[in-house]
Protein backbone atom coordinates (compact mmCIF):
# COMPACT_ATOMS: atom_id res chain seq x y z
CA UNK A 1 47.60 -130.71 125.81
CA UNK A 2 51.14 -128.68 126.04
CA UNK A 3 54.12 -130.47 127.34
CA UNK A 4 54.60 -128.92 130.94
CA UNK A 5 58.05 -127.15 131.70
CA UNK A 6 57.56 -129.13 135.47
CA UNK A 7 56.32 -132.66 134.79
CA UNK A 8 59.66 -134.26 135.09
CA UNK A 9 58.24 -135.97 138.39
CA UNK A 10 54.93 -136.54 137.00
CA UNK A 11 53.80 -140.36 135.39
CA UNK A 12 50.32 -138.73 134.75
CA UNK A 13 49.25 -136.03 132.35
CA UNK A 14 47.39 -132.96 133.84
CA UNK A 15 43.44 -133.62 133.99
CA UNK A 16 41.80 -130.95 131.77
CA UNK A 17 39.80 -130.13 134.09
CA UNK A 18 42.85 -129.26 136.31
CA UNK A 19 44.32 -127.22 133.65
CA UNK A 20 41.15 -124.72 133.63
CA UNK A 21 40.79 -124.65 136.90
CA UNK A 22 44.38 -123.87 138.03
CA UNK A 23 44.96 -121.64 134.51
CA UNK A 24 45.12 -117.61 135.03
CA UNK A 25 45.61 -116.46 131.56
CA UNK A 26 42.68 -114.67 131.42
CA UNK A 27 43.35 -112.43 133.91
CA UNK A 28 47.44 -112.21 133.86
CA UNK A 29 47.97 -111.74 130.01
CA UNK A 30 47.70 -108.20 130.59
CA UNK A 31 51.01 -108.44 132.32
CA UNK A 32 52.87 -109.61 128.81
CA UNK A 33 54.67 -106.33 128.86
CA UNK A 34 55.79 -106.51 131.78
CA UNK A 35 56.93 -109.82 131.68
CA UNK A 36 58.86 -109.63 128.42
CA UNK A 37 60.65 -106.24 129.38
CA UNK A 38 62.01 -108.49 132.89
CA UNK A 39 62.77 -111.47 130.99
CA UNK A 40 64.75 -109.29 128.67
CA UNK A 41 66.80 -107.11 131.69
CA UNK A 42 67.16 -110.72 133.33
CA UNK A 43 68.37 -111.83 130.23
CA UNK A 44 71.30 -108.97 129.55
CA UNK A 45 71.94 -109.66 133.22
CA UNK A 46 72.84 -113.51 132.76
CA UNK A 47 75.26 -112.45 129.63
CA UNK A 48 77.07 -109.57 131.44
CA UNK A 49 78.12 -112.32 134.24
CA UNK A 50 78.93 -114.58 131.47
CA UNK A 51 75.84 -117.08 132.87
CA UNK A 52 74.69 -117.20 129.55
CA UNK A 53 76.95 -115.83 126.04
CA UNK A 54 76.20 -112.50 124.11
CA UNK A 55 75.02 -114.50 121.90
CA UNK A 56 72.31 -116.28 122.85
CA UNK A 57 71.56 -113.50 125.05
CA UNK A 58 71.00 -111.50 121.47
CA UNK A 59 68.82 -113.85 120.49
CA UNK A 60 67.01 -114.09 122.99
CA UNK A 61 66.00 -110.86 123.32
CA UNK A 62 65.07 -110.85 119.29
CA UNK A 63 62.40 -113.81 119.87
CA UNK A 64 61.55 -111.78 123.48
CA UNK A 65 60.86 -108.24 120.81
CA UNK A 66 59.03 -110.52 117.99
CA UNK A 67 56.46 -112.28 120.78
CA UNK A 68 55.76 -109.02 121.72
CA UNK A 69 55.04 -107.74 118.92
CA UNK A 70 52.34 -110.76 118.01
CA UNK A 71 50.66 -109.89 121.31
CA UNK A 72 49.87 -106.34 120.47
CA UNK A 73 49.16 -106.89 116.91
CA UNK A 74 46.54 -109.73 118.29
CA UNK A 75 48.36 -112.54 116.34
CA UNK A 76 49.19 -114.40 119.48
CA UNK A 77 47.07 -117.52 120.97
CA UNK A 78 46.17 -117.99 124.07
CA UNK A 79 45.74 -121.47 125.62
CA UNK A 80 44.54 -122.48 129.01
CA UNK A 81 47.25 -126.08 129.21
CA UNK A 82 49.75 -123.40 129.67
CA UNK A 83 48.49 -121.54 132.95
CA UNK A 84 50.00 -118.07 133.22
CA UNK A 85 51.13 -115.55 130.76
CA UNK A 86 55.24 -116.56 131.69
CA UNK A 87 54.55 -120.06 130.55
CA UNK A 88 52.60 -118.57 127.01
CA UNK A 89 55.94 -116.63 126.59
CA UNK A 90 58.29 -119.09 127.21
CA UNK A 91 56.63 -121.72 125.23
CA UNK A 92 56.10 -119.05 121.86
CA UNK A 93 59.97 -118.36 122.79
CA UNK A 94 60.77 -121.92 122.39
CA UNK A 95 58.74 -122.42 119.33
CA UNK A 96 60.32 -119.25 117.95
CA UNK A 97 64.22 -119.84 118.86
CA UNK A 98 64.31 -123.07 119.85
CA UNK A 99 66.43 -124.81 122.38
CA UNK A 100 68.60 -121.73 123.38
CA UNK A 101 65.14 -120.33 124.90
CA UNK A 102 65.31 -123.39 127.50
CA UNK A 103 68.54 -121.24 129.00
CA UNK A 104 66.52 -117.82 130.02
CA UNK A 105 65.08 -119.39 132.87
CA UNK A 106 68.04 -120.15 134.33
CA UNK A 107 68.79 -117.99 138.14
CA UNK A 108 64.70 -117.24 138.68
CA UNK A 109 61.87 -119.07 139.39
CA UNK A 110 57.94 -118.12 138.38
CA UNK A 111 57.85 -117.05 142.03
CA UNK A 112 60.34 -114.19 141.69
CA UNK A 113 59.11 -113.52 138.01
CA UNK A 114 55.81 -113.01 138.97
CA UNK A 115 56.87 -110.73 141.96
CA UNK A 116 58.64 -108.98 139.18
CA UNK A 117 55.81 -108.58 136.82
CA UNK A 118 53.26 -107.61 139.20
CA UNK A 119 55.58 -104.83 140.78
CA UNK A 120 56.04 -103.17 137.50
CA UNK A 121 52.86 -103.32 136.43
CA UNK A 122 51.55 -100.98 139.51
CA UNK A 123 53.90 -98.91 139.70
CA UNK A 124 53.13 -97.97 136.21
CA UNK A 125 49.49 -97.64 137.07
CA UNK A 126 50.04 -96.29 140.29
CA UNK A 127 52.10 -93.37 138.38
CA UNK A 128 49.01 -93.20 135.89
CA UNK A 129 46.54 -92.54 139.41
CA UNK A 130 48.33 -90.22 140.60
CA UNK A 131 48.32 -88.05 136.91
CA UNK A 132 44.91 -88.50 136.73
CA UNK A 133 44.14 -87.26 140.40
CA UNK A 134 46.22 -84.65 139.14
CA UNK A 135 44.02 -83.35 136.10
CA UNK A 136 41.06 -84.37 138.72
CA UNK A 137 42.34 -81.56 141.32
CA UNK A 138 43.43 -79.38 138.95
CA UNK A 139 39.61 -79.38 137.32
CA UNK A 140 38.81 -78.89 141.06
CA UNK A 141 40.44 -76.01 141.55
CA UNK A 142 38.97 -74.59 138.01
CA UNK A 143 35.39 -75.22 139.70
CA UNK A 144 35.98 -73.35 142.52
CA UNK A 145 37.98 -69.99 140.71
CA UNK A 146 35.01 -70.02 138.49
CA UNK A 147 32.18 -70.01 141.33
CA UNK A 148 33.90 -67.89 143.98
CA UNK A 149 31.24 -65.79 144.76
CA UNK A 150 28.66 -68.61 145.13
CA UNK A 151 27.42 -69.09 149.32
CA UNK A 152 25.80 -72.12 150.15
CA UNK A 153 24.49 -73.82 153.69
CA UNK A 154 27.47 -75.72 154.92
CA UNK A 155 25.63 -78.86 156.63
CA UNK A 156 26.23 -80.79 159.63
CA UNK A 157 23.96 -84.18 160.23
CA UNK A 158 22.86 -83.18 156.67
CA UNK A 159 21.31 -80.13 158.52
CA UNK A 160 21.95 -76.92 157.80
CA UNK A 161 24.68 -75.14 159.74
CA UNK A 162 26.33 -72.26 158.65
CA UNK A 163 27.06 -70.51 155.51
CA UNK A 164 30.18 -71.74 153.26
CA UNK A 165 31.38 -70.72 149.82
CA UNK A 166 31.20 -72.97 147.34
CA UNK A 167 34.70 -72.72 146.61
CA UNK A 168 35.47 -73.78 150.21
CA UNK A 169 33.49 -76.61 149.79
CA UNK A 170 35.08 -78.19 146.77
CA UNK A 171 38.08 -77.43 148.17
CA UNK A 172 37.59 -79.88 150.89
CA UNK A 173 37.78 -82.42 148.23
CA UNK A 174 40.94 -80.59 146.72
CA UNK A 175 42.20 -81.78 150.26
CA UNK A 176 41.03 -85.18 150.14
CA UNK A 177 42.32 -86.26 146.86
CA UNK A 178 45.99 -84.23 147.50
CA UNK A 179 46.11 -87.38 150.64
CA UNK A 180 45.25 -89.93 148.29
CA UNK A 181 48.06 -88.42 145.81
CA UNK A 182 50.66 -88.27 148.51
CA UNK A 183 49.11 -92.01 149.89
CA UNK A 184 49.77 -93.45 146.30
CA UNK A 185 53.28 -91.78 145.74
CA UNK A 186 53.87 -93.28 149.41
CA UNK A 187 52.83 -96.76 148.10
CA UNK A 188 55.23 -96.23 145.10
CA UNK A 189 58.63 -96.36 147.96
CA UNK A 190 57.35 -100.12 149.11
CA UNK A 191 56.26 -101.26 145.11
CA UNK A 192 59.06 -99.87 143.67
CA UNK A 193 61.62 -102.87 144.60
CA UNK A 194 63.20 -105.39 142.91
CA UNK A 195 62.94 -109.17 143.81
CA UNK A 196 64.01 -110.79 140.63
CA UNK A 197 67.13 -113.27 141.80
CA UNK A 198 65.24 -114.50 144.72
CA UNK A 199 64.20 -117.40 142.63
CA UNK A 200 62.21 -119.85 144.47
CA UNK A 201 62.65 -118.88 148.21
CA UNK A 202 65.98 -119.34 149.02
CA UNK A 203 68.03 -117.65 146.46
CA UNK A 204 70.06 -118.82 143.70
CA UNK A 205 73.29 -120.89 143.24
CA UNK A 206 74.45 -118.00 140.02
CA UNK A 207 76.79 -115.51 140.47
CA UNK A 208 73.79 -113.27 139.28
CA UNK A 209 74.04 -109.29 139.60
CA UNK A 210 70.55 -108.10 141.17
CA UNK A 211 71.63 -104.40 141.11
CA UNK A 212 72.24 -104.76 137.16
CA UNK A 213 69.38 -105.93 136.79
CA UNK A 214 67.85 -103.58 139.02
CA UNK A 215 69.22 -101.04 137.06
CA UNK A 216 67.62 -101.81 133.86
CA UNK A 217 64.47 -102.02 134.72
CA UNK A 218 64.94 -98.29 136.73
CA UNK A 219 64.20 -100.04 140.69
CA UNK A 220 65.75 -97.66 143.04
CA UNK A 221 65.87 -101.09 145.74
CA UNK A 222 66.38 -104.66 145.49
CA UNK A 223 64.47 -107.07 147.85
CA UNK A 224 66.46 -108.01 150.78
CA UNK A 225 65.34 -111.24 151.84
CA UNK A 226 64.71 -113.97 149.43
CA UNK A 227 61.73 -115.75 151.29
CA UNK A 228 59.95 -112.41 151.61
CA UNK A 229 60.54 -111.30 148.38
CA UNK A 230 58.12 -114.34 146.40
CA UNK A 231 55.95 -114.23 149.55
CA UNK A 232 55.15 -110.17 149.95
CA UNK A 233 52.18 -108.83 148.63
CA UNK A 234 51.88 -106.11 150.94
CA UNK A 235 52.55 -103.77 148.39
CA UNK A 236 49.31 -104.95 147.16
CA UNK A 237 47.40 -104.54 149.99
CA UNK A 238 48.80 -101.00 150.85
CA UNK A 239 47.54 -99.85 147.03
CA UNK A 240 44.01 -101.06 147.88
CA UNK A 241 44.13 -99.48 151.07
CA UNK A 242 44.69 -96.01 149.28
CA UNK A 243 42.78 -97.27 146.43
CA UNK A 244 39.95 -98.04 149.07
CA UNK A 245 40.02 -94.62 150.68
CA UNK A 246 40.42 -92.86 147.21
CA UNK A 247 36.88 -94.36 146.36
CA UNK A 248 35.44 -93.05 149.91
CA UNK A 249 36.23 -89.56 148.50
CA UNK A 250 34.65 -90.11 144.94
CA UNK A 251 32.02 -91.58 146.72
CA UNK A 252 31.13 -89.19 149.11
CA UNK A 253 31.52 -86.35 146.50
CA UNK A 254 29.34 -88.60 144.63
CA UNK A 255 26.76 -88.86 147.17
CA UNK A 256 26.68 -84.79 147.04
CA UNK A 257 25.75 -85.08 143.81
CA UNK A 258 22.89 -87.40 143.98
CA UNK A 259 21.55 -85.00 146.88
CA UNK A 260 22.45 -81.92 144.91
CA UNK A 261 20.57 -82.63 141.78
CA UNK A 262 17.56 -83.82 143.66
CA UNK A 263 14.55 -81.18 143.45
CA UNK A 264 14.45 -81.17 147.17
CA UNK A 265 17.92 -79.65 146.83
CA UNK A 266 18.45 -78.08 143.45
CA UNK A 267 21.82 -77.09 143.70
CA UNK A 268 23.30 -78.15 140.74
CA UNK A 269 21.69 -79.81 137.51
CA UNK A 270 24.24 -82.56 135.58
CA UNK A 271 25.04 -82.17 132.40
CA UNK A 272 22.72 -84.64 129.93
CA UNK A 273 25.88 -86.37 128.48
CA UNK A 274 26.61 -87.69 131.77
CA UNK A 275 22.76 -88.54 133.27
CA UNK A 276 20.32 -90.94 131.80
CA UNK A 277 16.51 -91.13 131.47
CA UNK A 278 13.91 -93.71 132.80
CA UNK A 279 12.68 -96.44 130.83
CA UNK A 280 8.55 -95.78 131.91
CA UNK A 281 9.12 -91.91 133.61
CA UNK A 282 9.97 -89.45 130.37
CA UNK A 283 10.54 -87.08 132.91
CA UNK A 284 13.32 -88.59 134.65
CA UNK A 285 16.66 -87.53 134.96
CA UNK A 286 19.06 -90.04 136.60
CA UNK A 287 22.35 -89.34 138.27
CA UNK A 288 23.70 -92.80 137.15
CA UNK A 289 27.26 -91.68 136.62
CA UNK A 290 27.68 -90.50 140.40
CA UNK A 291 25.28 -93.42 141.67
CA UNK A 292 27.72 -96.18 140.13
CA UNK A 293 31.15 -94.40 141.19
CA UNK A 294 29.32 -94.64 144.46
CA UNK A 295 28.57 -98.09 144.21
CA UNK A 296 31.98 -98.88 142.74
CA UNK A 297 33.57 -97.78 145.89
CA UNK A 298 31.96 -100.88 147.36
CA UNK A 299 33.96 -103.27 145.11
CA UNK A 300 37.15 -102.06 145.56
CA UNK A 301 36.45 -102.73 148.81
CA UNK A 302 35.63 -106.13 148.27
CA UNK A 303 39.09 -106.43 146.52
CA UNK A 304 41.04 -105.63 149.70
CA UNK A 305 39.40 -107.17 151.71
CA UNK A 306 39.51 -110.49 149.24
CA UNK A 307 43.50 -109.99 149.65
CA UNK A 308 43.60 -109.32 153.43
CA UNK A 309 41.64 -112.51 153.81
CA UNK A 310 43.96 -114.47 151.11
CA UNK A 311 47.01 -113.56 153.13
CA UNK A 312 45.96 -113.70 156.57
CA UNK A 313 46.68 -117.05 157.16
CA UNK A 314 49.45 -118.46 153.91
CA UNK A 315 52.73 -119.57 155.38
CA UNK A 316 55.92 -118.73 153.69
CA UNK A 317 56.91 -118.85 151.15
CA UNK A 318 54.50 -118.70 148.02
CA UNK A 319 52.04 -120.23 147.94
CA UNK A 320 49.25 -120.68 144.73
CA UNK A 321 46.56 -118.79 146.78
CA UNK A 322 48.43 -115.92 145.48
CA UNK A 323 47.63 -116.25 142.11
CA UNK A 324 44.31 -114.95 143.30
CA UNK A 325 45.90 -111.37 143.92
CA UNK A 326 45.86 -110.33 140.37
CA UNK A 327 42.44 -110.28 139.69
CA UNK A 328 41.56 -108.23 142.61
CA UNK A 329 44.14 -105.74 141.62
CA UNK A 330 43.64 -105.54 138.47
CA UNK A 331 39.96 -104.80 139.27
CA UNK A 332 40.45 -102.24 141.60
CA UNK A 333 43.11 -100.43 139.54
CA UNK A 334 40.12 -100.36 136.62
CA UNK A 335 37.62 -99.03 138.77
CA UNK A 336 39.74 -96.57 140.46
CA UNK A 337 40.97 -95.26 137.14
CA UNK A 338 37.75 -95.14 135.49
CA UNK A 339 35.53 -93.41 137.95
CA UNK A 340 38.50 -90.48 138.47
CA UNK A 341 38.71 -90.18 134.37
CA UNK A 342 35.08 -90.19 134.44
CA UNK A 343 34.64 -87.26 137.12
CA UNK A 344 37.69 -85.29 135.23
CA UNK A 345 35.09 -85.01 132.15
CA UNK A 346 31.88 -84.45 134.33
CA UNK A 347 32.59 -81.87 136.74
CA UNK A 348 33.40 -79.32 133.58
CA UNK A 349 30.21 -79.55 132.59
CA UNK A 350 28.29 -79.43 136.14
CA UNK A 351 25.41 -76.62 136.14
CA UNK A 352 26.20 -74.35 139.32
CA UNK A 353 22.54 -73.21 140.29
CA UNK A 354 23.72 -70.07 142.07
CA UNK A 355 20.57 -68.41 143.10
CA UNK A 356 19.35 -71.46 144.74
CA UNK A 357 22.28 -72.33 146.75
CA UNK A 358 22.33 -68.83 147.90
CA UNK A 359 18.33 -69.11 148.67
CA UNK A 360 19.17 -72.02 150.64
CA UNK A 361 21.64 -69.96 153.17
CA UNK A 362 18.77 -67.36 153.95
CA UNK A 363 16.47 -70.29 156.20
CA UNK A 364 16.94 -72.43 159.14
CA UNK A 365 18.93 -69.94 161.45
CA UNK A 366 22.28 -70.45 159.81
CA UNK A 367 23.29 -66.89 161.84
CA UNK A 368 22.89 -68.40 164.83
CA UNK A 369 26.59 -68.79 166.14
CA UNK A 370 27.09 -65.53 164.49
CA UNK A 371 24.74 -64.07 166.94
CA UNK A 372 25.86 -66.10 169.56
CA UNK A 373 29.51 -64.53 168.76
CA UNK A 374 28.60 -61.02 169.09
CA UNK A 375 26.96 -61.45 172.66
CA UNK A 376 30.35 -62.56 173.36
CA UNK A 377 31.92 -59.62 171.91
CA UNK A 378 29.66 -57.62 174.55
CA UNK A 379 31.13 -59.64 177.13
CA UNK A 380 28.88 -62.58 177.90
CA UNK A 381 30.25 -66.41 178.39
CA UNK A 382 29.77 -68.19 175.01
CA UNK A 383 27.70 -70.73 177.15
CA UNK A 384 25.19 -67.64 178.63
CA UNK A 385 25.30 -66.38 174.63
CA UNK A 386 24.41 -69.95 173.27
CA UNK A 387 21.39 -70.34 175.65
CA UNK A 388 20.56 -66.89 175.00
CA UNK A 389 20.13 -67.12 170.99
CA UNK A 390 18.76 -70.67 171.83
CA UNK A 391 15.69 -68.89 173.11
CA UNK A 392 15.53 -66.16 170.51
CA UNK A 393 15.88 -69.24 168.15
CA UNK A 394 12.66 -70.80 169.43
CA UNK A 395 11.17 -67.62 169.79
CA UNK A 396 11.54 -66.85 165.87
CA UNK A 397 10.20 -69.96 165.31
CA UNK A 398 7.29 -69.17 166.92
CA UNK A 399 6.70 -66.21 165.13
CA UNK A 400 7.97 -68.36 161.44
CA UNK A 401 10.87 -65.46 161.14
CA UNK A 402 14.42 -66.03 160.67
CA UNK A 403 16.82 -64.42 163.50
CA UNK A 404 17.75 -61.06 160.83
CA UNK A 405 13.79 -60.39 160.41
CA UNK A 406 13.21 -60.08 164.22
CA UNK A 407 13.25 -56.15 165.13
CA UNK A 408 15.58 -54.36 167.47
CA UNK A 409 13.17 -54.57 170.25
CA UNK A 410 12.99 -58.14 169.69
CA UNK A 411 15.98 -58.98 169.96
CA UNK A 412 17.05 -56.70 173.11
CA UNK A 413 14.42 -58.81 175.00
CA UNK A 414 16.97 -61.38 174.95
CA UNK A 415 20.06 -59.20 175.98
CA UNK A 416 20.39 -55.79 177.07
CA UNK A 417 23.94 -55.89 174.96
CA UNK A 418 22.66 -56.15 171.40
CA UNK A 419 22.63 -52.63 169.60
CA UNK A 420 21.86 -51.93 166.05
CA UNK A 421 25.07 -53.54 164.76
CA UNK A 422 23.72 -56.73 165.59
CA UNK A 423 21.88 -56.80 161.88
CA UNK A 424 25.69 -56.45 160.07
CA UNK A 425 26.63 -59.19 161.98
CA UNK A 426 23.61 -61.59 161.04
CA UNK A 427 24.50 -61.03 157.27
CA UNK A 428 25.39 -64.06 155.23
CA UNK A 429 27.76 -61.94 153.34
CA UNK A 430 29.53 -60.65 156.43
CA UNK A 431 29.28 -63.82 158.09
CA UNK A 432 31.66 -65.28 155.76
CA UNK A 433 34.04 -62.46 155.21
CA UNK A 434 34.42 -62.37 158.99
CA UNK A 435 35.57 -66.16 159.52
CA UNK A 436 39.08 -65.65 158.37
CA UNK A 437 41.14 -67.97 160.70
CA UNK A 438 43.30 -70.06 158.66
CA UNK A 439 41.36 -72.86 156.65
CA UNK A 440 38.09 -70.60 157.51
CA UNK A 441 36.05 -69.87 154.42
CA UNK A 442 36.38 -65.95 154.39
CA UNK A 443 37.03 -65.52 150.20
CA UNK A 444 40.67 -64.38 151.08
CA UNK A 445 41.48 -67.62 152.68
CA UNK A 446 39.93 -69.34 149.82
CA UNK A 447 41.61 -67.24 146.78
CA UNK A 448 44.76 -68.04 148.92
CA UNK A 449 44.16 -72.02 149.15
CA UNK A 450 42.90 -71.93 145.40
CA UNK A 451 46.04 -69.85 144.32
CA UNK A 452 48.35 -71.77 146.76
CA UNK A 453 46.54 -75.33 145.02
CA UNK A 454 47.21 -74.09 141.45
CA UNK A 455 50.96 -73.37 142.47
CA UNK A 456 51.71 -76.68 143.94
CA UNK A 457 49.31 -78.29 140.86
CA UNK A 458 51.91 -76.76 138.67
CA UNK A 459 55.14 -78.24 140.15
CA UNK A 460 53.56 -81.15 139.95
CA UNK A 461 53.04 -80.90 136.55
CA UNK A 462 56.24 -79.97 135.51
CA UNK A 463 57.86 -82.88 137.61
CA UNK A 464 55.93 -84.99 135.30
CA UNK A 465 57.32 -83.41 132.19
CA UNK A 466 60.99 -83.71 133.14
């Protein structure tokens, strides 16, 4: 059982028990990085304000390098009497430098080093979302070059409702996940500042330079208030917000899929690398991949609402509920990360089953506004025109014929107006040609999102680079 660095107080040792229970190694030793490359900046901070000497700053930041270097090279060990990853560090820094380590704490508390760690750690993975959304739109935008000419029944109450391209479609998703890029580099303005010198709550005694420090570790802002600096974790909270609503798109496109590759649908067929069998059906072919990203979604959920729920009700300042906020993140920032990665490599490889999609557009009266439309051309309210091909709707059912298979004669029993252009009009073809308001999914207006996508795709890219 480890000396603790805040027993001074204390005429009993820590029950073991206590020591698992409260310890949160397992979870925060991921943030060793993080935590050395703060100590480090806090460090060169203390010696430029002459809080500490060069000197011991120097060596300091030796034993800081050398720990590091045992972590990654799996040398290190990990013990639960020493609760957090900061206390592992500090303790191997001791061990390693000896008595001169005892002066890095000095100006900060855990509370503000903590703050610290966790803010740099998501802003690096919120940076790491956001490229990965960006390979995930770009493949996107591949998909729908590539399958242009495709039609399929756009659906409404998962009924059929009027013809789409393909493109069109995916692009809807192109949409969606450009929002969850601009939600996440919106998140990155409240993560990205820097409340290291807040100490415990109220601040510290030093004549300590928060901007230098600031500096180093490249934070555009330093926290303004020192209570709300160890206490905030709404940064948090916003990233599983857009974290949460990033899944609701994979899920929903995942939900296509699962529909798609049904046999009642047919639509598209997933490549075997990325579906599994059935242990008793040999004829079975699972959509597992898109069935767990959509059951996914429903943890990452869990972890936001886990840290609305932790919050809601902790006074300020910090308090230890909060070490709870780490696993949550950390959980959702796994998921989130895994299922886009995973959908960058699938959708490549999907099987586009043209002939069926197209099938699909020619049943269930999917020309119906389109008819509807031209009576208005000729004049007639669009609420006259909608009862009107209501009843030559019905009556085609009756006879088990779509609207385009009724004759002229037909048709003219429901309105004087319709002539023989009326058969151009009910063509799937035409029909989306024709809807070319902007958004509509006419193949202009789609070869103009796609090209407009791939332009803003490569700025993007090339922001990254510099």
């Amino acid at each position: 059982m480890s000396k603790k660095t805040w027993d001074g107080r204390f005429s009993d040792k820590t029950d073991p028990s206590v020591e698992a229970f409260t310890s949160s190694i397992d979870i925060d030793k991921r943030l060793y990085s993080c935590d050395i490359e703060g100590s480090i900046a806090h460090c060169r901070m203390l010696a430029e304000k002459s809080i500490i000497t060069k000197e011991d700053a120097s060596v300091l930041i030796k034993g800081l390098d050398a720990i590091k270097e045992e972590i990654e090279k799996g040398k290190f060990r990990f013990d639960d009497s020493m609760e957090d990853i900061h206390m592992h560090i500090e303790t191997a820094l001791v061990r390693k430098v000896g008595k001169v380590a005892l002066k890095l704490h000095t100006a900060r508390s855990r509370n503000d080093q903590v703050a610290l760690d966790v803010r740099m750690y998501l802003k690096e993975e919120t940076l790491n979302i956001i490229k990965l959304l960006l390979k995930l739109r770009n493949v996107i935008v591949d998909l729908s070059d590539i399958n242009m000419d495709v039609i399929l029944p756009g659906y409404t109450h998962l009924q059929r409702a009027q013809p789409v391209l393909l493109s069109h479609h995916l692009m809807a998703y192109y949409e969606m996940f450009s929002r969850d890029k601009e939600r996440f580099n919106d998140c990155l303005k409240r993560i990205n500042v820097m409340p290291l010198g807040s100490a415990a709550l109220a601040g510290t005694t030093y004549p300590i330079d928060r901007d230098y420090t600031a500096d180093i570790l490249n934070f555009p802002k330093v926290s303004a208030n020192s209570i709300d600096s160890v206490s905030d974790r709404d940064f948090i909270i916003e990233f599983l917000s857009s974290a949460s609503i990033c899944m609701v798109h994979l899920s929903r496109l995942s939900e296509e899929l699962v529909l798609w590759s049904s046999s009642e649908f047919g639509f598209v067929e997933l490549p075997d690398s990325f579906a599994t069998g059935s242990s008793i059906m040999p004829q079975k072919k699972n959509p597992d991949v898109p069935e767990l990203v959509r059951g996914k979604a429903g943890r990452v959920f869990g972890d936001l609402m886990a840290m609305l729920s932790m919050m809601k009700s902790l006074p300020l300042a910090y308090n230890r509920d909060m070490q709870e906020d780490k696993g949550v993140l950390f959980d959702a920032v796994d998921i989130l990360k895994g299922c886009i990665d995973i959908y960058v490599k699938m959708l490549p490889k999907l099987k586009i089953n043209k002939e069926v999609m197209i099938q699909a557009t020619s049943v269930g009266f999917l020309n119906a506004t389109d008819m509807a439309d031209y009576l208005v051309s000729q004049g007639i309210p669009f609420r006259e025109a909608h009862s009107c091909v209501g009843k030559a709707v019905g009556y085609a059912l009756d006879k088990k014929k779509e609207l385009n298979e009724l004759s002229l004669d037909e048709l003219k029993s429901f309105s004087s107006l319709i002539k023989e252009d009326i058969f151009a009009v009910l063509d799937t073809r035409e029909m989306i040609e024709r809807r070319k308001s902007f958004g509509g999914t006419s193949t202009e207006n789609v070869k103009a999102a796609a090209k407009k996508a791939r332009q803003d795709l490569e700025k993007e890219i090339q922001r990254f680079s510099t």
